[in-house]
Protein backbone atom coordinates (compact mmCIF):
# COMPACT_ATOMS: atom_id res chain seq x y z
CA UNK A 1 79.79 115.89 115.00
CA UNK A 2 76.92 113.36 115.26
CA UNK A 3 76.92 110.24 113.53
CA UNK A 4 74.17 111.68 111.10
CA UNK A 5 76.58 114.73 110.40
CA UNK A 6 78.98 112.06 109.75
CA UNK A 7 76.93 110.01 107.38
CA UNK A 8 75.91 113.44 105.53
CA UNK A 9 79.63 114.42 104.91
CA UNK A 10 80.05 110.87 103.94
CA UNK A 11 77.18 110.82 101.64
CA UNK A 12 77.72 114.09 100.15
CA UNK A 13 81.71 113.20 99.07
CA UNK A 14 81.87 112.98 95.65
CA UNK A 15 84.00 109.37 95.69
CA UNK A 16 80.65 108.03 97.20
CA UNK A 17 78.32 109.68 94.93
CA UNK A 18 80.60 108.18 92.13
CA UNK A 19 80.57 105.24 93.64
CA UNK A 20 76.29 105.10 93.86
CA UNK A 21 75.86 106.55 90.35
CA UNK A 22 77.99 103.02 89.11
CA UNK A 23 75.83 101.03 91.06
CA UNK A 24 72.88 102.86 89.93
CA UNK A 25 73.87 102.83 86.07
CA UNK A 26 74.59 98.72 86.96
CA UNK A 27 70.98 98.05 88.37
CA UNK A 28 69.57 100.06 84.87
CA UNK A 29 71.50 97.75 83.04
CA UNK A 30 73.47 100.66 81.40
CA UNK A 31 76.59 99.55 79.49
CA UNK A 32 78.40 101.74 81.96
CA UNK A 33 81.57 99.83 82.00
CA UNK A 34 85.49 101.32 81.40
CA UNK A 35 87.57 99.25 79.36
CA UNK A 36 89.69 96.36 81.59
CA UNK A 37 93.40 98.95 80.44
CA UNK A 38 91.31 101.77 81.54
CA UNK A 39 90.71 100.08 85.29
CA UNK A 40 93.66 98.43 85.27
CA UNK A 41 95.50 101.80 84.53
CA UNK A 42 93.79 103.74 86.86
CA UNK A 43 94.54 100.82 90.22
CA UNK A 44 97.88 101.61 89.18
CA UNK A 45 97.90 104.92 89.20
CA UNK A 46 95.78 104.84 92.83
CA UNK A 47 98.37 102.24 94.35
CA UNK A 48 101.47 103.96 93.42
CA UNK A 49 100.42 107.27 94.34
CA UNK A 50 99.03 106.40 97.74
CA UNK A 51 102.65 104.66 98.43
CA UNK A 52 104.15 107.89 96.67
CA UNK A 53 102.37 110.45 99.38
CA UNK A 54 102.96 107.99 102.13
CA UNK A 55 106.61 107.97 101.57
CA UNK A 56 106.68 111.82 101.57
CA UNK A 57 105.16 111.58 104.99
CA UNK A 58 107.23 109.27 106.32
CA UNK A 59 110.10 111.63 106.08
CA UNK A 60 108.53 114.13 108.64
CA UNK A 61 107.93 110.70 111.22
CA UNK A 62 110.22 109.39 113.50
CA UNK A 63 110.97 105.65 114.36
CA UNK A 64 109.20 106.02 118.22
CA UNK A 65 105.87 107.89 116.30
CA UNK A 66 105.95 104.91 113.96
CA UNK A 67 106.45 101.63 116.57
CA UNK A 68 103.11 101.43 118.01
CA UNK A 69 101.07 102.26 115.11
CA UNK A 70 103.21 99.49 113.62
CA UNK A 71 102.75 96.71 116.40
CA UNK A 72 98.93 97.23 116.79
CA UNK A 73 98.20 96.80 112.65
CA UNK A 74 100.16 93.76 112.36
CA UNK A 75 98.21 92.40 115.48
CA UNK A 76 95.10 93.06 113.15
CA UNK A 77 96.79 91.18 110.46
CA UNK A 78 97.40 88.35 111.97
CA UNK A 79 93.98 88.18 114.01
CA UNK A 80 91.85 89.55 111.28
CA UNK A 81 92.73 86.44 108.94
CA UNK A 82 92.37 84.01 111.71
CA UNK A 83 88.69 85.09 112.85
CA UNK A 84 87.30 85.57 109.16
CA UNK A 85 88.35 81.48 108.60
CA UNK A 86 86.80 80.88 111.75
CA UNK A 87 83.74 82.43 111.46
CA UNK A 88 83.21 81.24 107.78
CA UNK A 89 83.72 77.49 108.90
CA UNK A 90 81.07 77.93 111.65
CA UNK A 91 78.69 80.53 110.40
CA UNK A 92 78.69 80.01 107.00
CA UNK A 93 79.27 76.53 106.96
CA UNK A 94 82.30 76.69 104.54
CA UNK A 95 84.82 73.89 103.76
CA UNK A 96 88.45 74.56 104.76
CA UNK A 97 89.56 76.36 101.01
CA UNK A 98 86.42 78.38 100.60
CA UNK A 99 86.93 79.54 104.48
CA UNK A 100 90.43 80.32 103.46
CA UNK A 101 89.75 82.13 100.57
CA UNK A 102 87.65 84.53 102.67
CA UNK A 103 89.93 84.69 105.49
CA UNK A 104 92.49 85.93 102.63
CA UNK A 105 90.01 88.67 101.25
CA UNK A 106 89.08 89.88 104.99
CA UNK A 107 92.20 89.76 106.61
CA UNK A 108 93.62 91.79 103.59
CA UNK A 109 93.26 95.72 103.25
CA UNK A 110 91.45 97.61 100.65
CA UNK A 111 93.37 100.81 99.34
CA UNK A 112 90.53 102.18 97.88
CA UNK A 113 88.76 101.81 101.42
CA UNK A 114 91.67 103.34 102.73
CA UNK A 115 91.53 106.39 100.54
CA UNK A 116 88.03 107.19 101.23
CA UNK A 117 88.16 106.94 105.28
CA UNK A 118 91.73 109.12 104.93
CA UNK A 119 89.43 111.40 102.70
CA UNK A 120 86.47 111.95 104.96
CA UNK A 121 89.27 112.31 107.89
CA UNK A 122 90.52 115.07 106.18
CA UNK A 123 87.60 116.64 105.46
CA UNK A 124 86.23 116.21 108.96
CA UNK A 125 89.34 118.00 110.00
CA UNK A 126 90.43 114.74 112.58
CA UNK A 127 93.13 113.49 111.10
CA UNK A 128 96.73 114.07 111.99
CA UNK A 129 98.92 111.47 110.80
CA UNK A 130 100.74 111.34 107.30
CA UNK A 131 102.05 107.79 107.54
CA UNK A 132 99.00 105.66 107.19
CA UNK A 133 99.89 104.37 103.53
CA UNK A 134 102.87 102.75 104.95
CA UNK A 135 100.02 101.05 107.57
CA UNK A 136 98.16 100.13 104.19
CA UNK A 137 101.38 98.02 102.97
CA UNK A 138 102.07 96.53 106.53
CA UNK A 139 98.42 95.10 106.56
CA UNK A 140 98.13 94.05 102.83
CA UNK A 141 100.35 90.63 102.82
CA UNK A 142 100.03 89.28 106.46
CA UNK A 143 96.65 88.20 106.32
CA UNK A 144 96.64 86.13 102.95
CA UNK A 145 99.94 84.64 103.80
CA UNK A 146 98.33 83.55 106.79
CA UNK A 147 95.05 82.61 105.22
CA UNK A 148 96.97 80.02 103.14
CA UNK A 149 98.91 79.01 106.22
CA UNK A 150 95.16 77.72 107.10
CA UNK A 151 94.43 75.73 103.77
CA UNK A 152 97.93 74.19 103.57
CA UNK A 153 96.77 71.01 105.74
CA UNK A 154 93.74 70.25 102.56
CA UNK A 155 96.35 71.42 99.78
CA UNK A 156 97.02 67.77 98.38
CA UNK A 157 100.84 68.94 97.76
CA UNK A 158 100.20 72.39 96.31
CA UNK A 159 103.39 74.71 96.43
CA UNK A 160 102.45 77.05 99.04
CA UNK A 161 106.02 78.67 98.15
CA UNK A 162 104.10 80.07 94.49
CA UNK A 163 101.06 81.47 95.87
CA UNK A 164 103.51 83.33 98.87
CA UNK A 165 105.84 84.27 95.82
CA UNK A 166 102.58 85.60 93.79
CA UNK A 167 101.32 87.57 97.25
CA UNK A 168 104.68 89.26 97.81
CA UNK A 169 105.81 90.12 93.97
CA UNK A 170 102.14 91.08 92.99
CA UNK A 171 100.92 94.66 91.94
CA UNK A 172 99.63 95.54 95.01
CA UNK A 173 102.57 95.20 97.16
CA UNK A 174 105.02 96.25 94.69
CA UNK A 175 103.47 99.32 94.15
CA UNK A 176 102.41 100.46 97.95
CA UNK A 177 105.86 99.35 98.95
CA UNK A 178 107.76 101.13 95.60
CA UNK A 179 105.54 104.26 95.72
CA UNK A 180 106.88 104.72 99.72
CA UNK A 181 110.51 103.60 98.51
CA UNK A 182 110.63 106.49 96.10
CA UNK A 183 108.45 109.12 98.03
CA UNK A 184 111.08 108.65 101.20
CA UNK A 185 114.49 108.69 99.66
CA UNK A 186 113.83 111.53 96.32
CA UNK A 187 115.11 114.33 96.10
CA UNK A 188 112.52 116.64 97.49
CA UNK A 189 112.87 119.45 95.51
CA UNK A 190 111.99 117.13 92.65
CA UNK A 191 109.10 115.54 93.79
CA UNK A 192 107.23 118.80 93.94
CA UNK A 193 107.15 118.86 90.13
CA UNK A 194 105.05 115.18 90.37
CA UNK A 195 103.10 116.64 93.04
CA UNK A 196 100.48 118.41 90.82
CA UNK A 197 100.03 114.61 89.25
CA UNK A 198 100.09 112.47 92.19
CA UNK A 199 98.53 114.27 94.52
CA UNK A 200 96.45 117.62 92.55
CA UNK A 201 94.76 114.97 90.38
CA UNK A 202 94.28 112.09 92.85
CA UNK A 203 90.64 112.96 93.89
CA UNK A 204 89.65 112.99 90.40
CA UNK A 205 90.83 109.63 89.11
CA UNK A 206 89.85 108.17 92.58
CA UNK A 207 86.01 109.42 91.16
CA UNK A 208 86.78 107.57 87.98
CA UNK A 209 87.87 104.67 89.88
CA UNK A 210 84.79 104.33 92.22
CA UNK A 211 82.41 104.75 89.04
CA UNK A 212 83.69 101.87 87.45
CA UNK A 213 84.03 99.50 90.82
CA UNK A 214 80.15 101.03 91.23
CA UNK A 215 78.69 98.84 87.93
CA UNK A 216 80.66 96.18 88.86
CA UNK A 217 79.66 95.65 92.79
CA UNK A 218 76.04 96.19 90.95
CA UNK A 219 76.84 93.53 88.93
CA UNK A 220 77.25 90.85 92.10
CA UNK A 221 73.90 91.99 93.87
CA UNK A 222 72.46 88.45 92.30
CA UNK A 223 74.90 86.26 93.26
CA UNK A 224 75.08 87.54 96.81
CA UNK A 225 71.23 87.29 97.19
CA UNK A 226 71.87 83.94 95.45
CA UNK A 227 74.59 83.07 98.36
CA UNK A 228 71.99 83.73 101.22
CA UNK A 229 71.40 85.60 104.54
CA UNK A 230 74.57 84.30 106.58
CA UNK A 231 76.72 85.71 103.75
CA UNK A 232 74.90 89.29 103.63
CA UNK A 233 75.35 88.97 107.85
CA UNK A 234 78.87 87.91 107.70
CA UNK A 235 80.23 90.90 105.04
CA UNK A 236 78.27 93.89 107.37
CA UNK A 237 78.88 92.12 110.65
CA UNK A 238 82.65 91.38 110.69
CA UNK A 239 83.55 94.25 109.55
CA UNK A 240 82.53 96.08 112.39
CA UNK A 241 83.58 94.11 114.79
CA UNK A 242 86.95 94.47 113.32
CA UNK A 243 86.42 98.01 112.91
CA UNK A 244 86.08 98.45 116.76
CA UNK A 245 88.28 96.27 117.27
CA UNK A 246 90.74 99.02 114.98
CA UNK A 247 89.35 102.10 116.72
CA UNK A 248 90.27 100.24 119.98
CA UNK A 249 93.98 99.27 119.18
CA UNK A 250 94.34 102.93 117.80
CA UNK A 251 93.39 104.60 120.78
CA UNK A 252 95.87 102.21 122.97
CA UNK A 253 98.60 103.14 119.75
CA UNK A 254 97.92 107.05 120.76
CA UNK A 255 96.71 107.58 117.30
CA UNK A 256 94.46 110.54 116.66
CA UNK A 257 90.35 110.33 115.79
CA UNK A 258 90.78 110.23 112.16
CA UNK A 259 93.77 108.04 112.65
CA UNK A 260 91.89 105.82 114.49
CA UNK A 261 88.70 105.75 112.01
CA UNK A 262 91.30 104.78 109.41
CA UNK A 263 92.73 101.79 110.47
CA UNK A 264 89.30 100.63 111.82
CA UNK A 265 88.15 101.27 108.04
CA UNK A 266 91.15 99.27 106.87
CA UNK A 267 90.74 96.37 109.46
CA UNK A 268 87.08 96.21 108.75
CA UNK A 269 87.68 96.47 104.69
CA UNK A 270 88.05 93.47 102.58
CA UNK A 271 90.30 92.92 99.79
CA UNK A 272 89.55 92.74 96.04
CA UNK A 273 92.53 93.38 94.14
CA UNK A 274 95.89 91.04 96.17
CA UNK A 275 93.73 88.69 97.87
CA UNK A 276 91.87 87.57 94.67
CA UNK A 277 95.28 87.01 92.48
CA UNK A 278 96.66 85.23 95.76
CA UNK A 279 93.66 83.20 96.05
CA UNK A 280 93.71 81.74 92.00
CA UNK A 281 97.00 81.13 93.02
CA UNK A 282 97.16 79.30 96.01
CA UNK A 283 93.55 77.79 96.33
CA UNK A 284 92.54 77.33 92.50
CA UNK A 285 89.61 74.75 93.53
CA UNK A 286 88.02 77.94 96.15
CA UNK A 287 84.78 79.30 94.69
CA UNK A 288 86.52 82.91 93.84
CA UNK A 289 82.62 84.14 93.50
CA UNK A 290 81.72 84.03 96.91
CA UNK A 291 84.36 85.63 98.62
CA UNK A 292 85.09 88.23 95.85
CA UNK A 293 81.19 89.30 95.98
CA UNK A 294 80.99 89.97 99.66
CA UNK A 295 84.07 91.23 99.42
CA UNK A 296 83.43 93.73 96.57
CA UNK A 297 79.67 93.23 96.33
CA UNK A 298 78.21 93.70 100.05
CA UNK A 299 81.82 94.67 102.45
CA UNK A 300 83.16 97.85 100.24
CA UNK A 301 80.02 99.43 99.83
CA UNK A 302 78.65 98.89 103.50
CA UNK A 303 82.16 100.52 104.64
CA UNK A 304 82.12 103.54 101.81
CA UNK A 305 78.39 104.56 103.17
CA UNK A 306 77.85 103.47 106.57
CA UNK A 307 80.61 102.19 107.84
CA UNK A 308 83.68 105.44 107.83
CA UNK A 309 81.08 107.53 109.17
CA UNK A 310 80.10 104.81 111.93
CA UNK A 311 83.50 103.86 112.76
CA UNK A 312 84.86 108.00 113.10
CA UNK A 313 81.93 108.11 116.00
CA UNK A 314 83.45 105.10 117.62
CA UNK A 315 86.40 106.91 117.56
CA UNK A 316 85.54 110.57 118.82
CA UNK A 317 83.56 108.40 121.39
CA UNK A 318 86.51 107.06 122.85
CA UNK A 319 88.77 110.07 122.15
């Protein structure tokens, strides 16, 4: 496939399409918005259910398919973290907790990302790996923990102990990590009666899902035009260069295309669900706008349209 096949299947999924029509009804000031149980309900759902099918998989992978795939993500979630902060100090000019608090957001993983690049793998018929979601929790917690590793020496005596507590026991983790828990060690006749739940209605409430983070990325269009050129530049930029960076590691990892494109799509997302809970924990004086809207606001839409289908040619390049 060419890239512009790529972008067309990309385009033409109806996650995206969800995704644009929020952003769209945003922009119209529509009062498009789902109640904050409604969103709240349906992260849950997403979370869980992506541990849940990852756990499944897991039982079908052995210990030697799994080591590599292992090494090279927590080498992106320990170097993701540590470039974001670096860049942000010297390209965007950023004191040491605002730098931080981006480094936490980019050298996180977004599960929604996730879903969409292992959706458009799928479709594109490249992907052969069933593990990823347990990639998804190995690359969630490194890269905050790290990122407030890099504030600690301007903390004034904060508890860095809390905000690690709040990263590790927070819904993101808990889920991803409880949803592979249970999907590895059930009994396997019985999770084929949660199956039609979990997995038959997963594409549908990940639609619902997308809609509503659509009006609310339209929301932050102001305050990232507010923020300025170096901010627009840094949340397209980085991204890709992590996302090579991803397809590159993958390759050496013996993944497969699609597997590659994934993790390049999770390296080069940004998170908006852990990293901003982590953040008001451990860095309550960062400005939570900034990072959060190039995070949410410029990174996760760049990645949904441009950047799965850019990062899947990387990878059939080099396959």
């Amino acid at each position: 496939m060419s890239i512009a096949d790529l972008v067309s299947l990309n385009l033409g999924s109806p996650v995206v399409l969800a995704f644009l029509l929020g952003v769209g009804a945003a922009l119209l000031k529509s009062d498009l918005r789902f109640p904050e149980q409604v969103t709240s309900l349906l992260s849950t759902y997403l979370l869980f259910a992506i541990g849940l099918k990852g756990g499944m998989r897991l039982r079908e992978s052995s210990l030697s398919e799994l080591a590599w795939p292992v090494l090279v993500t927590l080498i992106l979630g320990v170097a993701t973290p540590i470039v974001a902060f670096l860049v942000a100090r010297s390209f965007l000019r950023l004191d040491t907790i605002n730098a931080a608090a981006i480094a936490a957001h980019y050298g996180s993983v977004s599960a929604v990302t996730f879903t969409a690049a292992e959706s458009f793998t799928r479709a594109a018929d490249t992907l052969a790996e069933g593990y990823l979601p347990a990639l998804v929790a190995v690359l969630e917690v490194p890269g905050i923990v790290i990122a407030l590793v890099l504030a600690s020496r301007a903390s004034h005596g904060r508890s860095m102990s809390s905000a690690i507590h709040e990263v590790l026991t927070g819904k993101s983790v808990v889920l991803l990590l409880g949803g592979i828990v249970i999907g590895t060690i059930a009994n396997e006749q019985a999770l084929t009666k949660v199956e039609p739940f979990f997995i038959g209605l997963f594409q549908g409430l990940l639609c619902l899902f997308l809609l509503d983070l659509g009006t609310l990325a339209g929301q932050r269009f102001n305050s990232i035009r507010r923020a300025g050129v170096r901010l627009l530049v840094f949340a397209t930029a980085l991204p890709v260069v992590f996302g090579v960076a991803g397809v590159l590691l993958a390759s050496l990892a013996g993944m497969s295309e699609g597997g590659a494109t994934v993790l390049a799509a999770m390296a080069a997302s940004a998170s908006y669900i852990a990293a901003p809970a982590a953040v008001r924990v451990g860095l309550p004086e960062a400005d939570i706008g900034v990072s959060l809207g190039a995070a949410l606001g410029v990174t996760f839409p760049f990645n949904l349209i441009i950047g799965i289908p850019l990062y899947g040619e990387i990878a059939a390049l080099i396959a």
